[in-house]
Protein backbone atom coordinates (compact mmCIF):
# COMPACT_ATOMS: atom_id res chain seq x y z
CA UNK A 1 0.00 0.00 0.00
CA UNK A 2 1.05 3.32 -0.89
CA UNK A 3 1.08 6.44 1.33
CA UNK A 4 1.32 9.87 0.19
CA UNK A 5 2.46 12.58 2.26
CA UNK A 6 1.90 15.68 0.27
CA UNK A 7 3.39 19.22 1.70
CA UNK A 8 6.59 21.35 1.40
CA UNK A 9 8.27 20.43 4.42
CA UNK A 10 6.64 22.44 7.31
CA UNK A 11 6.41 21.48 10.65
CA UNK A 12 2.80 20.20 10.09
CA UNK A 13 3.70 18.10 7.09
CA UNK A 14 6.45 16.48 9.16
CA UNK A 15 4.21 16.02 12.27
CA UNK A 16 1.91 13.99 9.08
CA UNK A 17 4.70 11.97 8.05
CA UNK A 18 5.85 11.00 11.78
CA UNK A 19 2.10 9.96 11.88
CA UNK A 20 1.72 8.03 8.51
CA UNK A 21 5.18 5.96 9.07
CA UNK A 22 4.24 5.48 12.69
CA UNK A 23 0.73 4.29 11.46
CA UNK A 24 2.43 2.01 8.79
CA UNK A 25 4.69 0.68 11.41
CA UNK A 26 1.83 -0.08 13.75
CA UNK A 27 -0.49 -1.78 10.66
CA UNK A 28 2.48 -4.09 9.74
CA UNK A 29 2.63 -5.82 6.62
CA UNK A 30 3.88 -3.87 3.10
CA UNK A 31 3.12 -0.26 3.09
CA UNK A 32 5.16 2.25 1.60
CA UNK A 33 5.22 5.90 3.12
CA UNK A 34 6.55 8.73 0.52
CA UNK A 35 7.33 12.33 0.89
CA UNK A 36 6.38 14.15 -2.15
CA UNK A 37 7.25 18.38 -1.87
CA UNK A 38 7.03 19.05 -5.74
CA UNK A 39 4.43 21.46 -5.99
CA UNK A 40 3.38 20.55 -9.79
CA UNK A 41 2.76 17.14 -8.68
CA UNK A 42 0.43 18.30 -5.88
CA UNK A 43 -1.05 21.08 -8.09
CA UNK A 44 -1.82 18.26 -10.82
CA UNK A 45 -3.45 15.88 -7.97
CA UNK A 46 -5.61 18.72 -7.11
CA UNK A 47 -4.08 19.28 -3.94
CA UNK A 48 -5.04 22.90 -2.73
CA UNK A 49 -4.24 23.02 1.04
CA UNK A 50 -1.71 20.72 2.78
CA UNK A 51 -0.11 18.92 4.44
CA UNK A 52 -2.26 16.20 2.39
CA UNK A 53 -2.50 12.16 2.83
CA UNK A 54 -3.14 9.82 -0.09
CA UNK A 55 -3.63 6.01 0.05
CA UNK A 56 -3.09 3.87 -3.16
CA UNK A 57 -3.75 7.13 -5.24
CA UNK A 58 -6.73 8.30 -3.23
CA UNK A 59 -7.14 11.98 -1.69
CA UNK A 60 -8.14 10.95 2.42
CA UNK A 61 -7.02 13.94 4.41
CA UNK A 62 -5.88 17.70 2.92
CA UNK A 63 -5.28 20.54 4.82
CA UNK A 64 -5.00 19.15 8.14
CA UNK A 65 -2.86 16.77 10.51
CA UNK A 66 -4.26 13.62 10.40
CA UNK A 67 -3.46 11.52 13.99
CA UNK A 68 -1.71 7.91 13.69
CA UNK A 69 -5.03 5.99 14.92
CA UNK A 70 -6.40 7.98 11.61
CA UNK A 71 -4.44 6.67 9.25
CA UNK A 72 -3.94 3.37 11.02
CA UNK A 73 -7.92 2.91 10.29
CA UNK A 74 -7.82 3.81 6.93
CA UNK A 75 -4.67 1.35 6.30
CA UNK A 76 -7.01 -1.80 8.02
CA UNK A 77 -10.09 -0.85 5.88
């Protein structure tokens, strides 16, 4: 599973990454958390406001600091 952490490096989208890899950790099995800070790829996903979280391609959380438990439940689902 895929997981998109979209933002330019600001101490929200960091707070979002510690969450997603913590959640990934937590959910075991094969999930891959990336970092992605271009902002033509976010403009192009139609990201307006981050940080932003995507799973397998999918827009779940924009503009806001998703917790661990979260993303943990949207990993399990």
């Amino acid at each position: 599973m895929l997981i998109e952490v979209f933002g330019p490096g600001c101490a929200k989208c960091q707070t979002l990454e510690r969450h997603a890899r913590h959640a990934a950790e937590q959910a075991g099995g094969d999930h891959q958390v990336v970092k992605v800070s271009d902002h033509a790829v976010m403009a192009a996903r139609g990201i307006l406001s981050t940080p932003a979280l995507a799973v397998d391609g999918h827009l779940k959380f924009q503009g806001r600091v998703a917790s661990s438990d979260e993303i943990a439940a949207l990993l399990k689902g």
